[in-house]
C-alpha atoms as a PDB file:
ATOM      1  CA  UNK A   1    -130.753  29.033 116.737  1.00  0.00           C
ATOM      2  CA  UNK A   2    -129.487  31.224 119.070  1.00  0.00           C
ATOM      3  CA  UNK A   3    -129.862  35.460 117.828  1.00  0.00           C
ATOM      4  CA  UNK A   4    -126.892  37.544 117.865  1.00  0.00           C
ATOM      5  CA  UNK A   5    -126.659  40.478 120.195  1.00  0.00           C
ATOM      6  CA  UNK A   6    -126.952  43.955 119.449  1.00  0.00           C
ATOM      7  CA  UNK A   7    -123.685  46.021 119.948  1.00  0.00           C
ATOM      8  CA  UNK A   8    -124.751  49.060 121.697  1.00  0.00           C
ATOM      9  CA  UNK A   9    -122.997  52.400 121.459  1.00  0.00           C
ATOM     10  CA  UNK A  10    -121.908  54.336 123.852  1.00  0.00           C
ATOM     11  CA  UNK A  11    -122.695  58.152 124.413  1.00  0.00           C
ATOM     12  CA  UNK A  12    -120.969  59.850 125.885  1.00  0.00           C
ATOM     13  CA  UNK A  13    -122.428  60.948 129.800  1.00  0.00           C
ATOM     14  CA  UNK A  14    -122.391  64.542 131.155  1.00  0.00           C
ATOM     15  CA  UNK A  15    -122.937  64.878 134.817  1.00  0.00           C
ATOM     16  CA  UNK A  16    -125.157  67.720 135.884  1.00  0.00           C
ATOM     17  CA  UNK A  17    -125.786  69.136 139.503  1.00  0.00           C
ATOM     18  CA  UNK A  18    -129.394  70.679 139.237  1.00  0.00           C
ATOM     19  CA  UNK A  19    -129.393  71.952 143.095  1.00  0.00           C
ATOM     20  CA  UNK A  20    -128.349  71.312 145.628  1.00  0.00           C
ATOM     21  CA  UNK A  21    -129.705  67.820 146.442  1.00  0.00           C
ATOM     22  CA  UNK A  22    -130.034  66.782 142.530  1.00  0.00           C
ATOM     23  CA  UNK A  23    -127.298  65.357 140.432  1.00  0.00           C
ATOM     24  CA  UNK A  24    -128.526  63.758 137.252  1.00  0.00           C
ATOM     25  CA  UNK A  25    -127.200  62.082 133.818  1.00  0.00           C
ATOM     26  CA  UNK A  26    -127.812  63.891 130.522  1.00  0.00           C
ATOM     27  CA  UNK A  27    -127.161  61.494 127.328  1.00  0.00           C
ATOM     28  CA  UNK A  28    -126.397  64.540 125.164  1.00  0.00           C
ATOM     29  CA  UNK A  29    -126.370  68.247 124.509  1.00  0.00           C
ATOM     30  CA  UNK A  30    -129.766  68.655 123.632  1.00  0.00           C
ATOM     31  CA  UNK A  31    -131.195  67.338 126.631  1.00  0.00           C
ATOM     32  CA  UNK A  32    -128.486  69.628 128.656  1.00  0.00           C
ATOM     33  CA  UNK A  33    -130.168  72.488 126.936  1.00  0.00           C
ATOM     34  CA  UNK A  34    -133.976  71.631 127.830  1.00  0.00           C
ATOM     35  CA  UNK A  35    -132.523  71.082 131.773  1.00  0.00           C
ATOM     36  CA  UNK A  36    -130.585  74.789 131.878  1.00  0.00           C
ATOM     37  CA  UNK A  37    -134.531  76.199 130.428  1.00  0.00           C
ATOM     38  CA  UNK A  38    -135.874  74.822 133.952  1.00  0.00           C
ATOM     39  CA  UNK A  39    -132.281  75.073 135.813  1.00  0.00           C
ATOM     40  CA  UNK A  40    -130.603  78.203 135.186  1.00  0.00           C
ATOM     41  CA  UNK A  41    -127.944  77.459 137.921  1.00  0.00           C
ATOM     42  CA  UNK A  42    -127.161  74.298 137.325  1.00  0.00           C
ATOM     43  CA  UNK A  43    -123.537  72.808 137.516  1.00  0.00           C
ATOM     44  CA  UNK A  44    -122.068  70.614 134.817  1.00  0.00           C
ATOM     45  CA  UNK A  45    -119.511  68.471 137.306  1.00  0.00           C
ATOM     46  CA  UNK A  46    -118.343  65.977 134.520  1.00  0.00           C
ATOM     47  CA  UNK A  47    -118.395  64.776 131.089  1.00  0.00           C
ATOM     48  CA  UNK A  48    -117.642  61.387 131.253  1.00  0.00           C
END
């Protein structure tokens, strides 16, 4: 028998500039925090 899939949720994304080369995806606000501890400066672009 075939198993049914797992529905996954969807968080929302936040878009972060860390320099200027580095653009990453944060999950949540949590993680945001432990990036702006090593990147003062950074740039939140969007939250998608």
């Amino acid at each position: 028998m075939a198993k049914k899939k797992k529905i996954k949720e969807l968080q929302p994304k936040i878009k972060v500039r860390l320099d200027s080369r580095t653009i990453i995806t944060v999950r949540d606000e949590s993680k945001l925090d432990f990036w702006r501890e090593k990147y003062p400066n950074l740039e939140v672009i969007k939250d998608l």
